[in-house]
N, C-alpha and C. Protein backbone atom coordinates (compact mmCIF):
# COMPACT_ATOMS: atom_id res chain seq x y z
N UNK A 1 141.60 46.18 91.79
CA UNK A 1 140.46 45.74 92.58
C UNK A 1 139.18 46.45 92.17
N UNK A 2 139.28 47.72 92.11
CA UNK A 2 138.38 48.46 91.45
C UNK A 2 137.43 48.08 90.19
N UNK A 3 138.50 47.69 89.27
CA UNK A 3 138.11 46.67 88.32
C UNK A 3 136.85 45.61 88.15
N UNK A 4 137.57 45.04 89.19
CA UNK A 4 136.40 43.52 89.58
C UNK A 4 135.44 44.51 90.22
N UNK A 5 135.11 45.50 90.72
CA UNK A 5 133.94 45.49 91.38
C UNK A 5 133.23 46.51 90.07
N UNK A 6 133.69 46.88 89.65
CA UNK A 6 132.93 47.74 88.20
C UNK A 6 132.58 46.35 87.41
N UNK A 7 133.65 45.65 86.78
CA UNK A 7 132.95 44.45 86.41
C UNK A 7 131.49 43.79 87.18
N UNK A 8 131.68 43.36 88.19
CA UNK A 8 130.83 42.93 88.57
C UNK A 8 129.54 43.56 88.94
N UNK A 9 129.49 45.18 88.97
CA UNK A 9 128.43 45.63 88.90
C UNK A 9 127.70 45.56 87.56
N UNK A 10 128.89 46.02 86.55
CA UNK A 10 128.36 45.46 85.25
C UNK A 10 127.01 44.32 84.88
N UNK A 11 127.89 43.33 85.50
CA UNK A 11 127.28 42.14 85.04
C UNK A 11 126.16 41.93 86.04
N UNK A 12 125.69 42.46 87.03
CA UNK A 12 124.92 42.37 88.00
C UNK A 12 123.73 43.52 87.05
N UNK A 13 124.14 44.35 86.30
CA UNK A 13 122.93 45.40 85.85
C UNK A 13 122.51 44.41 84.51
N UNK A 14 124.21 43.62 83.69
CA UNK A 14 123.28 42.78 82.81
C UNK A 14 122.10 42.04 82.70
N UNK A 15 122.16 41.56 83.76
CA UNK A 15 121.47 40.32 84.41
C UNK A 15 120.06 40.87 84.84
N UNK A 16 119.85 42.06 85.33
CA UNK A 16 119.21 42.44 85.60
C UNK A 16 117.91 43.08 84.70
N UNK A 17 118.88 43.65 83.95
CA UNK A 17 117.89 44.31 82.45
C UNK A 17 117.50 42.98 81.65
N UNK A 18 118.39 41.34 81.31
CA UNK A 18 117.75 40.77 80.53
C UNK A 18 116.84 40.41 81.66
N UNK A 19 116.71 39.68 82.77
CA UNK A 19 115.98 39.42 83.65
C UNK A 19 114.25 39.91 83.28
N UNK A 20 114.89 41.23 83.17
CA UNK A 20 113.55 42.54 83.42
C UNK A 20 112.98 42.48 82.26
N UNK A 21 113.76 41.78 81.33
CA UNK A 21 113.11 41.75 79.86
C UNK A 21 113.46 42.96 79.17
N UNK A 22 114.28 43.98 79.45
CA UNK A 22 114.46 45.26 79.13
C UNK A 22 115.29 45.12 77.51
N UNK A 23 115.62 44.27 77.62
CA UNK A 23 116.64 44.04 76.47
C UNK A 23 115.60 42.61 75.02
N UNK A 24 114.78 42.90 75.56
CA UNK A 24 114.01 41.73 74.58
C UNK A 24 113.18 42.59 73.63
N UNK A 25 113.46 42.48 72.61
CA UNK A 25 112.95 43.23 71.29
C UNK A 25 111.39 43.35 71.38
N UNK A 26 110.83 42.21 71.87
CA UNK A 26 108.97 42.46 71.80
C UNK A 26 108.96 43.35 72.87
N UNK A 27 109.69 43.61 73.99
CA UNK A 27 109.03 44.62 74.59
C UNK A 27 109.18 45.87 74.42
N UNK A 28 110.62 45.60 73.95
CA UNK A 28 110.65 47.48 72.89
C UNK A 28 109.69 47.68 71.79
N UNK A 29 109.54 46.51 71.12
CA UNK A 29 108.32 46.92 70.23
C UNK A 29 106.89 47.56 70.91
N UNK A 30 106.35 46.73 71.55
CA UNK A 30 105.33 46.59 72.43
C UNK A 30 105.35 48.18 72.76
N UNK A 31 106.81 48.53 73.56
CA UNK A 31 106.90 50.05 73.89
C UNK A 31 106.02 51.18 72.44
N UNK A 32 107.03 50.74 71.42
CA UNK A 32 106.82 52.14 70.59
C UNK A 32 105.51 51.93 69.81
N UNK A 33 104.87 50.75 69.96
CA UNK A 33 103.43 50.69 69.85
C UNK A 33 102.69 50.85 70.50
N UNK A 34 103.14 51.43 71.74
CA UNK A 34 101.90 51.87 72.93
C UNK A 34 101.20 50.62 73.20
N UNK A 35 101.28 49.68 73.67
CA UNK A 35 100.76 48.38 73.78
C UNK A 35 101.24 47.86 75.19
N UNK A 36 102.17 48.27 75.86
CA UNK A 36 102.38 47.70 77.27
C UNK A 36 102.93 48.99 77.58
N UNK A 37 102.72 48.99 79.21
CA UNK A 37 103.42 50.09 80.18
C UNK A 37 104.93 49.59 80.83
N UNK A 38 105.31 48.25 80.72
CA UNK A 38 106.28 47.44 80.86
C UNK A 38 107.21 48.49 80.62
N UNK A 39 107.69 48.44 79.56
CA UNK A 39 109.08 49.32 79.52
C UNK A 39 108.99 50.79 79.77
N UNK A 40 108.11 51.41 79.75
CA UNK A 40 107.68 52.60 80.33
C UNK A 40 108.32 52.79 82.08
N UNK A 41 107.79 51.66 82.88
CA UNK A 41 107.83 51.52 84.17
C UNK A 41 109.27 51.03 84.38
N UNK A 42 110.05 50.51 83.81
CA UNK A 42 111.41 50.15 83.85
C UNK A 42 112.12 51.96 83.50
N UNK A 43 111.75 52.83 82.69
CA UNK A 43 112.48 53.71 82.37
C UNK A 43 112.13 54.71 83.08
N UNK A 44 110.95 54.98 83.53
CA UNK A 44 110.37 55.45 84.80
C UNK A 44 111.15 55.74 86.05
N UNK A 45 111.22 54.00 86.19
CA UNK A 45 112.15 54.02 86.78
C UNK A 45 113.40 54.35 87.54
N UNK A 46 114.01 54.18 86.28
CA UNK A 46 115.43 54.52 86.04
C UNK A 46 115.71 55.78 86.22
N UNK A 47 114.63 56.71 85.09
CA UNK A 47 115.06 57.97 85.55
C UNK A 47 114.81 58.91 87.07
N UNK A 48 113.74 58.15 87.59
CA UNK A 48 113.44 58.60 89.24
C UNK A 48 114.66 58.35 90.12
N UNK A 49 115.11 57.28 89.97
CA UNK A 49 116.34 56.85 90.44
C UNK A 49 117.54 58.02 90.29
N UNK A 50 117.84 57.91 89.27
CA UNK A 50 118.77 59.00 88.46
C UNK A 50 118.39 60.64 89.15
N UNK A 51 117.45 60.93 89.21
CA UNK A 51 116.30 61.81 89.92
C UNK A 51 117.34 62.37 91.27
N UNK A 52 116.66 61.04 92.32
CA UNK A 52 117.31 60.99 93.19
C UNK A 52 118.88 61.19 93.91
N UNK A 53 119.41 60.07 93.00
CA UNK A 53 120.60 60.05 93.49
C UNK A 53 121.45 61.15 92.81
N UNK A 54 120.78 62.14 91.70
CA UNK A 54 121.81 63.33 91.27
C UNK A 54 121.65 64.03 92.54
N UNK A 55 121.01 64.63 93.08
CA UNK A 55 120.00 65.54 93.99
C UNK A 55 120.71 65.34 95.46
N UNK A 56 120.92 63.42 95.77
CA UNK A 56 121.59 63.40 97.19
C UNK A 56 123.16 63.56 96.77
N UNK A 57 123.76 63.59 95.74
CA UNK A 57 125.08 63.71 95.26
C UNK A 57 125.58 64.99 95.67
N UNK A 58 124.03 65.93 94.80
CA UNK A 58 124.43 67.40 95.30
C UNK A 58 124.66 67.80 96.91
N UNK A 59 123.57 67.01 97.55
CA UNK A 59 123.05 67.27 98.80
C UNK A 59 124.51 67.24 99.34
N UNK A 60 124.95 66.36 99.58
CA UNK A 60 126.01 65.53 100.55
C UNK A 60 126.89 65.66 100.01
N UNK A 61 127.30 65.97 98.80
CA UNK A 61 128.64 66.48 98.54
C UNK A 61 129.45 64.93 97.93
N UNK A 62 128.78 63.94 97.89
CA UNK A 62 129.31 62.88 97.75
C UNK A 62 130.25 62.88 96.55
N UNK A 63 131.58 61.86 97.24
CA UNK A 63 132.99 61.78 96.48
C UNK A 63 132.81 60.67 95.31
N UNK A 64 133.57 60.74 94.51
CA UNK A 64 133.66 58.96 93.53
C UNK A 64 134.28 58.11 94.58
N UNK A 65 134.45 57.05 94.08
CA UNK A 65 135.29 55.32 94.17
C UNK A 65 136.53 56.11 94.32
N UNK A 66 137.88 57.39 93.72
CA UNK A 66 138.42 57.52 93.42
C UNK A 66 138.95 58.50 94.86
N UNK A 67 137.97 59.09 95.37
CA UNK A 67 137.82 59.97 96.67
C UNK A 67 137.41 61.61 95.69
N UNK A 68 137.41 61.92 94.94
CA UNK A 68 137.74 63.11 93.97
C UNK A 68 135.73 63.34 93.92
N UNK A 69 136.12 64.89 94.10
CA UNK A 69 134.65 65.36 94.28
C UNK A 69 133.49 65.31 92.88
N UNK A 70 132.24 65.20 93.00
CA UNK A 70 131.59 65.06 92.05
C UNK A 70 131.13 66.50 91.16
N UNK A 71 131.35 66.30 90.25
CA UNK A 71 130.93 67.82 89.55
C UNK A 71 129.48 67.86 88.78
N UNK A 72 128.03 68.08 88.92
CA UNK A 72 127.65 67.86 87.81
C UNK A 72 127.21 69.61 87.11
N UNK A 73 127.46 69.24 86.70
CA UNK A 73 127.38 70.79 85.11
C UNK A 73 126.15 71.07 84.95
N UNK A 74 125.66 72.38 84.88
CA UNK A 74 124.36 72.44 84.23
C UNK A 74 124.44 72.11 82.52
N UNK A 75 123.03 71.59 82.77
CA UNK A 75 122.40 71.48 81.13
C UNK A 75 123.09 72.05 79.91
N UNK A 76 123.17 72.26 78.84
CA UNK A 76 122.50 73.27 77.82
C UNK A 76 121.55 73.19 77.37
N UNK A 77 120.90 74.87 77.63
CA UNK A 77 119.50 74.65 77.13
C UNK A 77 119.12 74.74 75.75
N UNK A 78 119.79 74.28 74.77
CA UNK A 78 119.88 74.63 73.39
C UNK A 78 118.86 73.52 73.11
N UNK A 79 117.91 73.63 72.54
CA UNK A 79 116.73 72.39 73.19
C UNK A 79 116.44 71.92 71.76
N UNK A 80 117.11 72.42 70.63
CA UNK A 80 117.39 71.58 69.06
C UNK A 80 118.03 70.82 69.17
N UNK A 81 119.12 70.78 69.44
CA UNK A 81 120.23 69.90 69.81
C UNK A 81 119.55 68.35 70.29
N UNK A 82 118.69 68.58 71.99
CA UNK A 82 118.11 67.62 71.98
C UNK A 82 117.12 66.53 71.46
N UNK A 83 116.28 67.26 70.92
CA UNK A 83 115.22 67.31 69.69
C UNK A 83 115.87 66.35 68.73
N UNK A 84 116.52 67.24 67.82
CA UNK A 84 117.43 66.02 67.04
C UNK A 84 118.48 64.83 67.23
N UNK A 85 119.11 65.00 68.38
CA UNK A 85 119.56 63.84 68.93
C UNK A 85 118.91 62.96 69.38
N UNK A 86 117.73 63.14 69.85
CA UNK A 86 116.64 62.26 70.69
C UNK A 86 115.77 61.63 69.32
N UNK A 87 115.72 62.06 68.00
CA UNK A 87 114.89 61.93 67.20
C UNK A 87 115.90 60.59 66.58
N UNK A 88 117.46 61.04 66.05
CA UNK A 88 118.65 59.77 66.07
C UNK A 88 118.53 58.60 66.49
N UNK A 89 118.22 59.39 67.91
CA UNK A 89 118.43 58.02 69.19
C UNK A 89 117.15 56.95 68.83
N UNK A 90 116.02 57.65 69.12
CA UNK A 90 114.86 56.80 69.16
C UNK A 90 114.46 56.21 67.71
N UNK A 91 115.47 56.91 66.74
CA UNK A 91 115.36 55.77 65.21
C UNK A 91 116.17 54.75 65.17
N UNK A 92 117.16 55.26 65.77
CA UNK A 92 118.11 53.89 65.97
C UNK A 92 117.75 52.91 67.11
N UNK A 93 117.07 53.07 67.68
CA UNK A 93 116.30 52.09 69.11
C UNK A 93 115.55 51.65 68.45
N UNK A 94 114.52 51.86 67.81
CA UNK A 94 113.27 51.41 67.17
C UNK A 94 113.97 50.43 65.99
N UNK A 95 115.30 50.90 65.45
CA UNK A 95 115.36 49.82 64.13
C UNK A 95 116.31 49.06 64.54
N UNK A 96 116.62 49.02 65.32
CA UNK A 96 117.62 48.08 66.06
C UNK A 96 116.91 47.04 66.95
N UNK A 97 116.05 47.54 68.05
CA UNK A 97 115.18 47.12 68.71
C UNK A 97 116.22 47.12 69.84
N UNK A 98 117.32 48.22 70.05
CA UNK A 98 117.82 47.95 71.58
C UNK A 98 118.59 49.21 72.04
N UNK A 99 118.86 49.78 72.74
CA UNK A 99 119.80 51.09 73.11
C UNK A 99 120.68 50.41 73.26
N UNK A 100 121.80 51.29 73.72
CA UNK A 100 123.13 51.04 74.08
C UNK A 100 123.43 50.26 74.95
N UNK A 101 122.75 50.10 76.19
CA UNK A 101 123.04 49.26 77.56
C UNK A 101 122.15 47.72 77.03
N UNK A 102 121.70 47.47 76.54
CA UNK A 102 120.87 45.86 76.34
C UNK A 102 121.52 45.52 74.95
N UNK A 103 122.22 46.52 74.26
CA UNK A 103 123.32 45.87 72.66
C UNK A 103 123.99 44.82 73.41
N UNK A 104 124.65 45.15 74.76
CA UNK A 104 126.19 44.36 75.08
C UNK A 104 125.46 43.00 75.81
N UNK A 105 124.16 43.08 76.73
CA UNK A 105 123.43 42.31 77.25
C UNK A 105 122.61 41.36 76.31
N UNK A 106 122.33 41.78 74.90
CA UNK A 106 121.95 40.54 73.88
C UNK A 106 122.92 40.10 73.42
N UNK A 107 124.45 40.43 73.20
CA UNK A 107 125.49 40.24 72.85
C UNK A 107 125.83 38.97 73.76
N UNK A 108 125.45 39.02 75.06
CA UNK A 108 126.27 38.53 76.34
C UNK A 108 125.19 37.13 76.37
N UNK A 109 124.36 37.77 75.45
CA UNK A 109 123.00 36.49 75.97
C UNK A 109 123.09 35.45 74.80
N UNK A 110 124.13 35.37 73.80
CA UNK A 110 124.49 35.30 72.64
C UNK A 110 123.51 35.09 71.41
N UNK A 111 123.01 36.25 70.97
CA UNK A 111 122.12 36.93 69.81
C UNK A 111 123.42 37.48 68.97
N UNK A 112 124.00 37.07 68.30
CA UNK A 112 125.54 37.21 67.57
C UNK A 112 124.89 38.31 66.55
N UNK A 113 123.90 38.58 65.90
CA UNK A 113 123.45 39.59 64.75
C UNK A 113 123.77 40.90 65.61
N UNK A 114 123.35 41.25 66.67
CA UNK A 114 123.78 42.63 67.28
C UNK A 114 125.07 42.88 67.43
N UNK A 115 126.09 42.17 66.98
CA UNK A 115 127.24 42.75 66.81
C UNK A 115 127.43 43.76 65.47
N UNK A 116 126.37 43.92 64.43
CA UNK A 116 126.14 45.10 63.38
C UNK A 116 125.45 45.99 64.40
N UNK A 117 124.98 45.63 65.26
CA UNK A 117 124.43 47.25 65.70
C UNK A 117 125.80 47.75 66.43
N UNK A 118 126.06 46.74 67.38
CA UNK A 118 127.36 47.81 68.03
C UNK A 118 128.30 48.24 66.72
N UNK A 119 128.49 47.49 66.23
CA UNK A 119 129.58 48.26 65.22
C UNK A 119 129.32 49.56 64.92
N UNK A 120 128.19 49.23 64.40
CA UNK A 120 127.70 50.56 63.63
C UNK A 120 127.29 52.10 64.62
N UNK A 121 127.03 51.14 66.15
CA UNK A 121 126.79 52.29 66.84
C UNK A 121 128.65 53.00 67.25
N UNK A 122 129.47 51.99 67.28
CA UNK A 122 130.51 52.47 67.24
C UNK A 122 131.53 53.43 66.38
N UNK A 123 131.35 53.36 65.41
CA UNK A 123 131.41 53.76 63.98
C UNK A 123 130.55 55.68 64.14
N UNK A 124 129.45 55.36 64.68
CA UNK A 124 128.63 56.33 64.87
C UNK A 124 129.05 57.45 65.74
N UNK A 125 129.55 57.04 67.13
CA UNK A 125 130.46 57.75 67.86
C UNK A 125 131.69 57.81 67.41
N UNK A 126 132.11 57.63 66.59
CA UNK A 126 133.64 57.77 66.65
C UNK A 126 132.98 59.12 65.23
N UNK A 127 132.52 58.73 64.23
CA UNK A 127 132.15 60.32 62.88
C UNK A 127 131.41 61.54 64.15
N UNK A 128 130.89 61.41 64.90
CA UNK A 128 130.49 62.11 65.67
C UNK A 128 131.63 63.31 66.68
N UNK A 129 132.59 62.04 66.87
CA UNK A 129 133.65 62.99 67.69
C UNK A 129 134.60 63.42 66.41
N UNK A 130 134.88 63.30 65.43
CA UNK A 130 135.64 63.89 64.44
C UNK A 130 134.77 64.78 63.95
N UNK A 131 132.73 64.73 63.87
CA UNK A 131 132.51 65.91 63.27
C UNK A 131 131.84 66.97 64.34
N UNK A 132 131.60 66.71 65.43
CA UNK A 132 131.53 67.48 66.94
C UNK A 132 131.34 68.94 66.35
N UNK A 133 132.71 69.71 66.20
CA UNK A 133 133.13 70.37 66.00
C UNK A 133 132.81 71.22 65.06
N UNK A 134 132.01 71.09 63.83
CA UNK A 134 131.46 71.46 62.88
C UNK A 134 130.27 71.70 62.99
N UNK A 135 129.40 71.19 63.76
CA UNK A 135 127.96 70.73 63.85
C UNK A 135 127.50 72.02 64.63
N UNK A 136 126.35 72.51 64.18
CA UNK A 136 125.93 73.83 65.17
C UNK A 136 125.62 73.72 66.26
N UNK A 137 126.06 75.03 67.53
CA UNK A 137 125.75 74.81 68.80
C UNK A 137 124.45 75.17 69.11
């Protein structure tokens, strides 16, 4: 049962981001050309949200779907780490024209060429968890 309702939130956030246009390549462009506040205010957003609901999680002690208590971890402040991952991320957003959450939502909207990005973003996580381990902390 659980299932269907993760599914269906799923597809309720799909719907929502193509809706929002979040997943449409001119407005990511538009983004990294400084040319609209559009996707700015969607990520804004998101992260105020995120903001929030870490903060009342802490507050209230709130459980998962599962009943099992929430843990969240501090940071690491190793702030290269982010730097260069964020530098990854936002080359692969920019030449892709999509993050991770709007790949499966142009996929779903059927744009069949973004199945090379997931691959490749898949491909990407998987050398990542075999080279994890090697990579400086």
């Amino acid at each position: 049962m659980r299932s269907i309702i993760f599914l269906g939130i799923g597809i309720l956030f799909g719907i929502t981001l193509f809706k929002s246009e979040a997943a449409s390549w001119f407005r990511i462009y538009e983004m990294f050309q400084f040319h609209s506040f559009h996707m700015y205010g969607i990520i804004g957003s998101a992260v105020t949200l995120g903001l929030i609901s870490t903060q009342l999680i802490k507050k209230y002690k709130i459980k998962s779907f599962y009943g099992d208590p929430i843990h969240i971890s501090p940071k690491d402040k190793n702030l290269r780490r982010y730097i260069f991952g964020g530098i990854i991320f936002g080359l692969g957003w920019a030449l892709a024209g999509a993050c991770p959450g709007p790949m499966f939502v142009l996929l779903g909207a059927g744009y069949l060429p973004i199945i090379v990005v997931i691959a490749s973003a898949i491909i990407g996580t998987f050398l990542y968890g075999i080279l994890k381990h090697k990579l400086p902390h």
